[in-house]
Protein backbone atom coordinates (compact mmCIF):
# COMPACT_ATOMS: atom_id res chain seq x y z
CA UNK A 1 0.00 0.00 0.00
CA UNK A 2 2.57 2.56 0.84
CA UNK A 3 4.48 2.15 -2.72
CA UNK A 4 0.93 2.37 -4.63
CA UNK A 5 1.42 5.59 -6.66
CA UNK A 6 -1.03 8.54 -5.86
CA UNK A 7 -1.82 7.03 -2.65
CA UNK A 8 -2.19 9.29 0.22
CA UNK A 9 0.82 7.63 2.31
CA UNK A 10 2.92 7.57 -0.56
CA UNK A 11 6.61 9.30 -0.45
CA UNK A 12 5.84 11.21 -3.39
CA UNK A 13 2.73 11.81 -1.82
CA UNK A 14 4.09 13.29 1.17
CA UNK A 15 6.72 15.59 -0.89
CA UNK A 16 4.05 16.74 -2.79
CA UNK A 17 1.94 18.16 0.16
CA UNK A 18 5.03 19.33 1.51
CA UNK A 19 6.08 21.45 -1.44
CA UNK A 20 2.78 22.53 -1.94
CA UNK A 21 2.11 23.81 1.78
CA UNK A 22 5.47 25.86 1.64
CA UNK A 23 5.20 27.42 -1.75
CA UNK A 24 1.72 28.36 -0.67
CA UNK A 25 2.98 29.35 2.73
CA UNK A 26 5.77 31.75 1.64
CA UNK A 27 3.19 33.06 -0.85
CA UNK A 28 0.83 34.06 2.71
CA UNK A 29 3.76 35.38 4.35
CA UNK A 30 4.69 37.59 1.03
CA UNK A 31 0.64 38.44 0.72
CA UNK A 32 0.80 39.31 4.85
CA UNK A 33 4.22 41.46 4.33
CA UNK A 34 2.83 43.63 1.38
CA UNK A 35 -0.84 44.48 3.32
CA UNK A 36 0.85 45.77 5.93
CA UNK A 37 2.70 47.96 3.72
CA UNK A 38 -0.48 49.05 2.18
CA UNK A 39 -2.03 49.44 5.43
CA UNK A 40 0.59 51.62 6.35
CA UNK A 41 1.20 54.30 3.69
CA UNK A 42 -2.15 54.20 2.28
CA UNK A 43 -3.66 55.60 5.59
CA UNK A 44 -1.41 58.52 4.63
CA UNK A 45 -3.11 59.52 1.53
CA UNK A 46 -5.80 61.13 3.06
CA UNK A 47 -3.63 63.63 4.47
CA UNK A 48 -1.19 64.45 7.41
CA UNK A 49 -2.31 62.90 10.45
CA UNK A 50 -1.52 65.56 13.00
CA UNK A 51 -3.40 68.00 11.44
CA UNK A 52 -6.51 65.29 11.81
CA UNK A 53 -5.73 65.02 15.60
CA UNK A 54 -5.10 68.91 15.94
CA UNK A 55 -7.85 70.28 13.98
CA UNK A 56 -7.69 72.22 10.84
CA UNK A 57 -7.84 75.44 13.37
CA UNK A 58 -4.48 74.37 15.05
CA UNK A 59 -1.24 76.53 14.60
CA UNK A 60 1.82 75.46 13.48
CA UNK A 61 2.84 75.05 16.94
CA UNK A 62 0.36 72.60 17.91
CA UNK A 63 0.67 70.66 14.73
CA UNK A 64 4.45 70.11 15.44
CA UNK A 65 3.84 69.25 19.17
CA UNK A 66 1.28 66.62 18.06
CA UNK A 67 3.95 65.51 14.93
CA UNK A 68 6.45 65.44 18.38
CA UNK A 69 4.09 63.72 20.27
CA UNK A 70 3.21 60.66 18.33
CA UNK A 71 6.56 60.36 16.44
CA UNK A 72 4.98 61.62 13.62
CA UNK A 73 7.66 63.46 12.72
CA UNK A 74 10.30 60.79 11.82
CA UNK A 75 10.81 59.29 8.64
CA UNK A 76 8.25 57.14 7.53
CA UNK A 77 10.35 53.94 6.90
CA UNK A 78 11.58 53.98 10.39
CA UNK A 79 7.42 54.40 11.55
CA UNK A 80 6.76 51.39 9.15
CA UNK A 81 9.24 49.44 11.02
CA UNK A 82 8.74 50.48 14.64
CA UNK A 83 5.16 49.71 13.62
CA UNK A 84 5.10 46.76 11.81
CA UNK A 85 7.31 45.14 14.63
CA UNK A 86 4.96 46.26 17.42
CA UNK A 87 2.01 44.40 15.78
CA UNK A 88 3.45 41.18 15.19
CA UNK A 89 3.25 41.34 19.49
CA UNK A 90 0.01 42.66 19.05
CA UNK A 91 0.86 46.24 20.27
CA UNK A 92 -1.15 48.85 17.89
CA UNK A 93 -0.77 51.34 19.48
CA UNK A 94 -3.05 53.98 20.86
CA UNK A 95 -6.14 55.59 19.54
CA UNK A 96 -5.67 58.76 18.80
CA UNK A 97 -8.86 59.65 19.59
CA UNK A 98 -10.11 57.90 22.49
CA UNK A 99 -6.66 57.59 24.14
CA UNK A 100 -6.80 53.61 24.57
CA UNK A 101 -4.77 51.02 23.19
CA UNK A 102 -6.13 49.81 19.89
CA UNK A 103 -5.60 46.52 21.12
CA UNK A 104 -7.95 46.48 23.22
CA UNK A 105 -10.77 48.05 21.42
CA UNK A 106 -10.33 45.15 18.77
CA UNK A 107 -11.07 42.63 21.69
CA UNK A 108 -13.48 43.96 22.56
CA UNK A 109 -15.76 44.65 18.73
CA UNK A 110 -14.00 41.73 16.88
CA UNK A 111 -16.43 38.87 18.76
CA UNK A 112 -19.84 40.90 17.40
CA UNK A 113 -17.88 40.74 13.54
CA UNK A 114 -16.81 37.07 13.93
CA UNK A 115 -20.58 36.36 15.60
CA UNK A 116 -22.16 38.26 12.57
CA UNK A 117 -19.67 36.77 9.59
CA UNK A 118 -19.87 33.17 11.24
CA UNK A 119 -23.44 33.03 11.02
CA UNK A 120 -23.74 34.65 7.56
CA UNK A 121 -21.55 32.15 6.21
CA UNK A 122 -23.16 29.51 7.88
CA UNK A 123 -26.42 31.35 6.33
CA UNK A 124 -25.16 31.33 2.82
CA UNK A 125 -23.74 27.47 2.68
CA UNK A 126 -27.22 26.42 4.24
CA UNK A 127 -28.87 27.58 1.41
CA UNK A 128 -26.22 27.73 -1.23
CA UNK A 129 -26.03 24.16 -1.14
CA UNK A 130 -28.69 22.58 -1.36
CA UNK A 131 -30.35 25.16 -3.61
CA UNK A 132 -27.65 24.20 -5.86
CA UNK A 133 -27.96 20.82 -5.65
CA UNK A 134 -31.83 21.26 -6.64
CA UNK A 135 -30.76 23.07 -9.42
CA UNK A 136 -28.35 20.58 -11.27
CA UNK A 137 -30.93 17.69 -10.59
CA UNK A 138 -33.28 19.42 -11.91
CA UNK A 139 -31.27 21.37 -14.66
CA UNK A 140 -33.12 23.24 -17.25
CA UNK A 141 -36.20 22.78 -15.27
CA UNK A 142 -38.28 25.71 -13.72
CA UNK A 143 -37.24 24.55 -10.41
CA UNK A 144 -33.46 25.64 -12.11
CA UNK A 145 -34.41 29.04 -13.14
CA UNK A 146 -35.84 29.56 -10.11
CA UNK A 147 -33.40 29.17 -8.41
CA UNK A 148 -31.03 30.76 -10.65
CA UNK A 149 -33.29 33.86 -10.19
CA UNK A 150 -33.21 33.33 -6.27
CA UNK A 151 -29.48 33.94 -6.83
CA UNK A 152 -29.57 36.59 -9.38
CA UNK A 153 -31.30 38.91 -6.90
CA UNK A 154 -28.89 38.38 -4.10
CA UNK A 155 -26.46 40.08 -6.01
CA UNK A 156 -28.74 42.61 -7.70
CA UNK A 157 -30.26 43.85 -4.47
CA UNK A 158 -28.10 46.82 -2.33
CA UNK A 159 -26.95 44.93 0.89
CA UNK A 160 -28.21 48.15 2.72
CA UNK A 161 -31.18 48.14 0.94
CA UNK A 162 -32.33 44.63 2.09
CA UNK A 163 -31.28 45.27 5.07
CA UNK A 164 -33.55 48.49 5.26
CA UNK A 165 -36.63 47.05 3.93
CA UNK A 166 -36.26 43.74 6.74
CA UNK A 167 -35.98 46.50 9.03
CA UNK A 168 -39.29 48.18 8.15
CA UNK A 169 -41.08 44.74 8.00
CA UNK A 170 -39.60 42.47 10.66
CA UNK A 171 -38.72 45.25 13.04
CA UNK A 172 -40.73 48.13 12.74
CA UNK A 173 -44.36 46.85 10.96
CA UNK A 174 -44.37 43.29 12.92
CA UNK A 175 -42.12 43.79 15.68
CA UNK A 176 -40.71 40.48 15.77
CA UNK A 177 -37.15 41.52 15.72
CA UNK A 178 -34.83 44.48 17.20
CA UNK A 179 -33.62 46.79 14.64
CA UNK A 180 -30.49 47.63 16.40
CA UNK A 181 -27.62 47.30 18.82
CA UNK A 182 -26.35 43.47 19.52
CA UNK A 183 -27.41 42.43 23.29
CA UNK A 184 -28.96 39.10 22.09
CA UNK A 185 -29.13 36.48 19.59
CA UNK A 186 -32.52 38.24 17.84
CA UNK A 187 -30.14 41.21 17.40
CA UNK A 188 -27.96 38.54 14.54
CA UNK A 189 -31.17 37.75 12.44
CA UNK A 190 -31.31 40.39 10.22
CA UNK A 191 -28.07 41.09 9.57
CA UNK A 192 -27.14 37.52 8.88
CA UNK A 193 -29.76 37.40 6.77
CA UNK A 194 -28.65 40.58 4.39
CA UNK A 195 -24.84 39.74 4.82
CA UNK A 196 -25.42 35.89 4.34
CA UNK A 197 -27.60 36.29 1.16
CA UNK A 198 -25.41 38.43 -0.59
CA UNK A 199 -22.85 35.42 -0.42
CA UNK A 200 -24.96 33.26 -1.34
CA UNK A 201 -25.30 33.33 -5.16
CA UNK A 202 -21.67 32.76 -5.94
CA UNK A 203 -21.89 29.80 -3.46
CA UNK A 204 -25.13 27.99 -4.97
CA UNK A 205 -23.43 28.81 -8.56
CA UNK A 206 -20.91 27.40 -8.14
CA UNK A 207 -22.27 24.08 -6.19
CA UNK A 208 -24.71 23.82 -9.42
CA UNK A 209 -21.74 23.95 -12.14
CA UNK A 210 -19.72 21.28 -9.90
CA UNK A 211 -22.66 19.02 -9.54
CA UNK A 212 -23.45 19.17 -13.23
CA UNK A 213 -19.79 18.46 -14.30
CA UNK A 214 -20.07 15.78 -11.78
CA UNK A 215 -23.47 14.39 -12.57
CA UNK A 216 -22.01 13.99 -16.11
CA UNK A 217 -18.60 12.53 -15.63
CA UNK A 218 -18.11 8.54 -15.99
CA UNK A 219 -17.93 7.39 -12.87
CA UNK A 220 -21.21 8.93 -11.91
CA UNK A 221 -22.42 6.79 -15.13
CA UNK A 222 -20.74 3.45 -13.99
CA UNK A 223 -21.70 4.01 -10.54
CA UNK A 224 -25.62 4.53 -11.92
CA UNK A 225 -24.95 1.07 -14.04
CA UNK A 226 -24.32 -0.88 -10.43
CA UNK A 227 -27.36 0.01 -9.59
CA UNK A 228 -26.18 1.87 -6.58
CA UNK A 229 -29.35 4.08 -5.01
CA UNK A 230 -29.54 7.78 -6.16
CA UNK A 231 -29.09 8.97 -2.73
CA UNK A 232 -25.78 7.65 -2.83
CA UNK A 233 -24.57 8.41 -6.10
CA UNK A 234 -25.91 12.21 -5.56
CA UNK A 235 -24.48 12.75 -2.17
CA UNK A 236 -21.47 10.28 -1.74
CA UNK A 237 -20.10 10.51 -5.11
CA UNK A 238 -21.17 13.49 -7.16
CA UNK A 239 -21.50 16.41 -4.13
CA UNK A 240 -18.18 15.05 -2.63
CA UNK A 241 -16.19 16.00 -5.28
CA UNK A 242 -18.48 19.01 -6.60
CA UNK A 243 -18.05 20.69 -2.83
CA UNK A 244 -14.36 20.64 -2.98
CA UNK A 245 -14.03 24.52 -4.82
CA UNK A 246 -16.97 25.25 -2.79
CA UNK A 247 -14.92 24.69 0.77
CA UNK A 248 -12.27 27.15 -0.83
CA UNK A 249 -14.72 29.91 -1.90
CA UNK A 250 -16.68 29.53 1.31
CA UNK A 251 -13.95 30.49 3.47
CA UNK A 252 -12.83 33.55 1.16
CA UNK A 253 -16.33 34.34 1.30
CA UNK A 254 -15.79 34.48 5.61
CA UNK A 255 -12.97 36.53 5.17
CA UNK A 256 -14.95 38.37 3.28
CA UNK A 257 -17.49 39.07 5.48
CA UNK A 258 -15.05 40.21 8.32
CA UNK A 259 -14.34 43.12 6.22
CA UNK A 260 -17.62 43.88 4.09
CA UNK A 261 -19.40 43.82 7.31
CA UNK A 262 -18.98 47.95 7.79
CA UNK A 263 -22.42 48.34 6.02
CA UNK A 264 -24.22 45.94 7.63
CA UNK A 265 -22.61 46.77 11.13
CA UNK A 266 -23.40 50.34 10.30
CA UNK A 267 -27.16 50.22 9.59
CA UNK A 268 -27.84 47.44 12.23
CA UNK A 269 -25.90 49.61 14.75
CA UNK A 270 -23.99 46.43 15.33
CA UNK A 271 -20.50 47.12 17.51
CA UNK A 272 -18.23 45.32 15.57
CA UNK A 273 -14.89 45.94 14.26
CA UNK A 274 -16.79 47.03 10.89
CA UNK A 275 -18.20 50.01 12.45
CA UNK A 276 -15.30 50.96 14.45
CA UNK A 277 -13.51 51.14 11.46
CA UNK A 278 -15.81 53.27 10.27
CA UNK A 279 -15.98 55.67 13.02
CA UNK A 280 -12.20 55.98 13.12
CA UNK A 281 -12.17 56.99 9.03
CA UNK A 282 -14.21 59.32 9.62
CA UNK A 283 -12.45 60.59 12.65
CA UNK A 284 -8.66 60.15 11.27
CA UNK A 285 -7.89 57.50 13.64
CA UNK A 286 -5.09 56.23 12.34
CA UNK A 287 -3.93 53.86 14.59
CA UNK A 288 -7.78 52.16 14.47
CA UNK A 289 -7.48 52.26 10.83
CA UNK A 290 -4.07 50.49 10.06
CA UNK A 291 -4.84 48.35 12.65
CA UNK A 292 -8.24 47.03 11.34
CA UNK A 293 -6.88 46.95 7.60
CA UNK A 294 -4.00 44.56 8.75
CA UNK A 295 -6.57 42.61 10.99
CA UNK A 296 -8.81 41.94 8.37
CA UNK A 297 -6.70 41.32 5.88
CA UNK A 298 -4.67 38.99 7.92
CA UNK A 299 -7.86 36.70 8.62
CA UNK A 300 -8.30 36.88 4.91
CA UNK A 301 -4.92 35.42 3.68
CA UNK A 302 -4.78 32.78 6.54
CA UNK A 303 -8.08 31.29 5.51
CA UNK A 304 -7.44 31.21 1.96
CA UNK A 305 -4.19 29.42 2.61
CA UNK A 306 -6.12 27.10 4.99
CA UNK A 307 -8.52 26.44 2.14
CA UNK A 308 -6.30 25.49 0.00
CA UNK A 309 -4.62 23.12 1.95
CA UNK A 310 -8.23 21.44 2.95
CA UNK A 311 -8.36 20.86 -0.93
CA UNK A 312 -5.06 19.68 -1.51
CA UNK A 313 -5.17 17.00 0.85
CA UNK A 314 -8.97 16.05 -0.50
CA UNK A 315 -7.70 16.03 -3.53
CA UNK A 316 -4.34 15.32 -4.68
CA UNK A 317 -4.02 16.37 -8.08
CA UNK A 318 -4.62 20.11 -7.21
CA UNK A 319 -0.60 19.77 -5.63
CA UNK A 320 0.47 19.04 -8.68
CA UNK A 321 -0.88 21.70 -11.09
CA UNK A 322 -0.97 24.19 -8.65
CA UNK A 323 3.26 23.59 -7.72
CA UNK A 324 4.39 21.73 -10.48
């Protein structure tokens, strides 16, 4: 067993994986390295940040003692390094505005954004899935374009306005649900709901085009000729190849979320780290800011490399044409 070629506990196997996982490793790292460089200078394009923290009514004077203050006033490669080395500790800094360690302020929003993005995505594969299942079964069917058109609007519908119309109806007309603020588990509904269906569509897509490519492959065929029961042949065989891109976009699609959540965060009133970043835009915090760029950023290039090695272990082949 261990010299059968391709098989899991092969050598070749092994060096393979191994290959893979630290090409696509030192590809993270690389990804991680220039973010934070983004996350950096970009925040400086808006315009000198001691002027932001003095106010455009500030002399001179002040603006240098707040360029003094902060360390403003050094070159910005040595910031970028005193910086970047701080938050690989997890030292941010301060807040500017509020005069607490940005730290801390992250602890304390990012469990509302991981609540709201874990449940959306949760949301979204719930119905992706099956919905696209139902579609490639029945393909070409009106149970298809239904769905396809289920999809369609996801997309084609503002997120905010969604979310304002459930607000009207479920919180407002009918009362069922709070419109704001996050003290319970009611508070999630809605905004799962507009965050999660606005994944969906690219999910269930996708799910569809794998099961039909799988549906019509040969071993779907032979395994039909054995007279093995549908069930099986639709869920063991054709789904459990047809989910394997779907694991990889699904946990993009969470990393997504933990940044695209500002406008849901925002109308929900929602604490997260969404609206915080928000706030501290609009307030020139930039500690919050670079902070909360790097953050979710950082969430976003572990889980893709995470993704990808789920898949390459599922399925070996994707080492190959994706290192060789």
């Amino acid at each position: 067993m261990a010299g059968t070629p391709g098989h899991p506990f092969n050598g070749t196997s092994h060096s393979e994986m191994l290959r893979f996982t630290v090409i696509r490793l030192g590809l993270a790292l690389l990804t991680l390295v220039t973010v934070s460089l983004v996350a950096f200078f970009m925040t400086w394009v808006a315009g000198d940040p001691a002027i932001a923290i003095a106010g455009d009514t500030a002399s001179a004077e002040d603006i240098a003692a707040v360029r003094d203050h902060y360390g403003l006033d050094r070159p910005l490669g040595v910031q970028y390094v005193d910086w970047a080395s701080r938050a690989l500790r997890g030292d941010f800094g301060m807040s500017f505005h509020f005069d607490r360690p940005v730290a801390d302020m992250l602890a304390d929003r990012l469990p509302v954004t991981l609540r709201l993005a874990l449940s959306s995505i949760l949301f979204a594969i719930c119905i992706a899935i099956p919905l696209g299942v139902l579609a490639a079964v029945y393909n070409n069917t009106i149970i298809d374009r239904a769905a396809l058109t289920f999809a369609i609007l996801g997309q084609a519908i503002p997120t905010f306005w969604f979310a304002l119309m459930m607000m009207i109806f479920f919180g407002i007309t009918l009362r069922w649900l709070p419109i704001s603020g996050g003290g319970s588990w009611k508070h999630y509904v809605m905004p799962t709901i507009a965050l999660g269906y606005f994944a969906m569509p690219v999910l269930m897509r996708l799910t569809r085009a794998g099961m039909l490519e799988a549906l019509d492959s040969d071993y779907i065929r032979t395994a039909r000729a054995y007279g093995l029961p549908a069930r099986s042949v639709l869920f063991r065989h054709a789904l459990r190849n047809a989910i394997l891109p779907v694991v990889a976009l699904a946990a993009v699609q969470f990393g997504f979320m933990l940044g695209g959540s500002i406008v849901i965060e925002t109308v929900f009133s929602l604490p997260g780290i969404g609206w915080l970043g928000y706030d501290a835009i609009l307030r020139g915090d930039l500690p919050v800011v670079q902070a909360i760029l790097l953050l979710v950023a950082s969430f976003y290039v572990v889980l893709t490399f995470l993704s990808d090695l789920l898949n390459a272990a599922i399925d070996p082949r994707l080492r190959r044409v994706r290192v060789g």
